[in-house]
C-alpha atoms as a PDB file:
ATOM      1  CA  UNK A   1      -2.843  10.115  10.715  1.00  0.00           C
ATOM      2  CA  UNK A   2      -2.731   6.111  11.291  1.00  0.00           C
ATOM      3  CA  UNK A   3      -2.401   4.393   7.712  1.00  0.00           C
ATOM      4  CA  UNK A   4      -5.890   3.006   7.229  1.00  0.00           C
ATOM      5  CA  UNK A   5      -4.569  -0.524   5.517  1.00  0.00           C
ATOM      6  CA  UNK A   6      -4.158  -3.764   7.990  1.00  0.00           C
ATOM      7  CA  UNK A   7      -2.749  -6.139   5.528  1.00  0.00           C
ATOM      8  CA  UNK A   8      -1.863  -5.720   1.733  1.00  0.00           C
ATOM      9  CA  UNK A   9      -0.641  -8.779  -0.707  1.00  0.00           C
ATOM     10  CA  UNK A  10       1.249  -8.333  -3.757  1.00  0.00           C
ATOM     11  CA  UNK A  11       1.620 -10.809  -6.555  1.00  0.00           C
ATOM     12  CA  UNK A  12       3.328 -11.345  -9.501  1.00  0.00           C
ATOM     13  CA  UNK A  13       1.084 -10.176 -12.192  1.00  0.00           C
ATOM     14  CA  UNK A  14       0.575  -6.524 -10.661  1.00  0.00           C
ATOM     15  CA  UNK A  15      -2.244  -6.895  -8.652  1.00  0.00           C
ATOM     16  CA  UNK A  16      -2.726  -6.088  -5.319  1.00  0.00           C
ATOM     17  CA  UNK A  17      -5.323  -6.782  -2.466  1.00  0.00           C
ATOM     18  CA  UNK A  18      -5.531  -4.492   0.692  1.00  0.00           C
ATOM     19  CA  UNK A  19      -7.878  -5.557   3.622  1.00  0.00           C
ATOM     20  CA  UNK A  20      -8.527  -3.194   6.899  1.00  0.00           C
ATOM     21  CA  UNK A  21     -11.585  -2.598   9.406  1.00  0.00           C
ATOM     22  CA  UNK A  22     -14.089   0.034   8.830  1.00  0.00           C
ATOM     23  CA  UNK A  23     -16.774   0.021  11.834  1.00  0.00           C
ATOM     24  CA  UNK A  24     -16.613  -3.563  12.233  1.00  0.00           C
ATOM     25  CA  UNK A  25     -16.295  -4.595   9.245  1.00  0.00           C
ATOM     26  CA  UNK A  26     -13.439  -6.133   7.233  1.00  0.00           C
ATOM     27  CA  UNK A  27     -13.182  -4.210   4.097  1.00  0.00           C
ATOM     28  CA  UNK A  28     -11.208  -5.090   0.846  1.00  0.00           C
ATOM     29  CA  UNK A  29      -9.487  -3.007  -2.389  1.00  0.00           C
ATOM     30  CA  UNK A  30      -8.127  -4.856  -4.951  1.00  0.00           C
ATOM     31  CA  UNK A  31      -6.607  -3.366  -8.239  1.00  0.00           C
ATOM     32  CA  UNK A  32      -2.696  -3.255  -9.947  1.00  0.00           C
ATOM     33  CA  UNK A  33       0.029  -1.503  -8.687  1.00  0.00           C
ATOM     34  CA  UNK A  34       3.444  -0.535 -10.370  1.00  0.00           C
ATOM     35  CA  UNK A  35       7.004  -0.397  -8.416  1.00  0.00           C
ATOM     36  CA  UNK A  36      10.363   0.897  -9.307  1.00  0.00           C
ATOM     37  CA  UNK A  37      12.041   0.802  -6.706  1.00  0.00           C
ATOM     38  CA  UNK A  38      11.545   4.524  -5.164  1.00  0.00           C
ATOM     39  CA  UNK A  39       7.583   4.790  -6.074  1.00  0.00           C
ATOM     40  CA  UNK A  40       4.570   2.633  -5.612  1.00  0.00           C
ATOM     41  CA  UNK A  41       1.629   3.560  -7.881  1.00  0.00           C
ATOM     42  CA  UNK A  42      -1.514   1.991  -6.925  1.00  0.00           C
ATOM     43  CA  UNK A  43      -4.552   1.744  -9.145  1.00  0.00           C
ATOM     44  CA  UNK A  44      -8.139   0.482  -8.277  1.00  0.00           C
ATOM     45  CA  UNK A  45     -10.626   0.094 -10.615  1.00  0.00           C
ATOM     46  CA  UNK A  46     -12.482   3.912 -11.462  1.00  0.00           C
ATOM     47  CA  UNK A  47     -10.217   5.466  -9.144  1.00  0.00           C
ATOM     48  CA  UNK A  48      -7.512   8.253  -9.062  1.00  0.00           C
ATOM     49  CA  UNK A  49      -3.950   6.339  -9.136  1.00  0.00           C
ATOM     50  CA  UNK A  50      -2.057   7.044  -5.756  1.00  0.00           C
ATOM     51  CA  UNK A  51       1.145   7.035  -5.497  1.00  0.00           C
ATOM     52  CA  UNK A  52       3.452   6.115  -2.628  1.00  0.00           C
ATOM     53  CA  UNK A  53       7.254   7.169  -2.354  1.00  0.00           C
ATOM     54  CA  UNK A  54       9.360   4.370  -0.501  1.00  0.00           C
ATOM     55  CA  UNK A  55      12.124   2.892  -0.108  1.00  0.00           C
ATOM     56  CA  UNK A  56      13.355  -0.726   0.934  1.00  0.00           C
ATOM     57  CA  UNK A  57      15.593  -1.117   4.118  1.00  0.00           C
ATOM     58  CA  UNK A  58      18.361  -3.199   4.453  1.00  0.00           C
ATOM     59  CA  UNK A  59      16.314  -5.783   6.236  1.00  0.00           C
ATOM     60  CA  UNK A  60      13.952  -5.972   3.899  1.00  0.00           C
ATOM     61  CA  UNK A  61      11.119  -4.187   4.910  1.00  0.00           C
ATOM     62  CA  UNK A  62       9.465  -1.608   2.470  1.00  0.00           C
ATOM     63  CA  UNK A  63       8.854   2.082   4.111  1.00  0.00           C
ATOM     64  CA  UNK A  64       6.084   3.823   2.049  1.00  0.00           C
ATOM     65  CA  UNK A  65       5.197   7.267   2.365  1.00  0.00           C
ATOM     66  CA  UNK A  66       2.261   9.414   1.480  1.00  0.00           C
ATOM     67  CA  UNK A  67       0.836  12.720   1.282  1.00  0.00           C
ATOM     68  CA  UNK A  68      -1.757  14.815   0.319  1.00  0.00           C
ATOM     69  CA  UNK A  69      -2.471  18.064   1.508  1.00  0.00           C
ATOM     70  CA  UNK A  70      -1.187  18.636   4.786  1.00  0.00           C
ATOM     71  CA  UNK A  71      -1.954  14.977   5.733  1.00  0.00           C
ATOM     72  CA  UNK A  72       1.384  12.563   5.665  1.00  0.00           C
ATOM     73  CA  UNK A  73       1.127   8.921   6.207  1.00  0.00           C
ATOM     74  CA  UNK A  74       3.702   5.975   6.569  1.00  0.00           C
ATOM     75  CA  UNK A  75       3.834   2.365   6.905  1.00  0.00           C
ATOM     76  CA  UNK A  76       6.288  -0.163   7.161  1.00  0.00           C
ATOM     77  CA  UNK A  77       5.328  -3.413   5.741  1.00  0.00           C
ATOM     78  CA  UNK A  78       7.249  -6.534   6.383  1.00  0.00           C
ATOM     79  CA  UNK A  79       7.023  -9.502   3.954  1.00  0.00           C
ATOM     80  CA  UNK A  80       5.582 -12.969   5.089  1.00  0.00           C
ATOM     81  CA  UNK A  81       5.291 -15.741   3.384  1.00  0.00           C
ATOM     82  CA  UNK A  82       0.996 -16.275   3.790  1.00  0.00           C
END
């Protein structure tokens, strides 16, 4: 299964905002989010937290991993400086 997110930011407070296309249309999730190094929790607003094992490569990119069910999804997102 293809992860679903295009591009996700992170800040310094927390928070989070996650943008992707859905049918044409540029969607957008904001909430918080918690790492610790092995886990990413995030939260949006009235939702279920999901969480998000990963770990950071030696080049810097983050590997996350989820799963639910019998469905597994990864990404590997790279850090830029927009």
């Amino acid at each position: 299964m293809p992860f679903p997110v295009d591009l996700v930011a992170f800040d310094q407070h927390d928070r989070y905002t996650a943008t992707w296309m859905d049918q044409d249309q540029t969607r957008t999730s904001t909430g918080r989010y918690d790492w610790n190094g092995s886990r990413l929790i995030i939260q949006r607003p009235n939702a279920e937290p999901r969480i998000y094992q990963g770990r950071l490569r030696l080049d810097g990119t983050l590997v996350l991993t989820y799963q639910e069910g019998g469905d597994k999804v990864s990404a590997i997102l790279k850090k830029t400086d927009e």
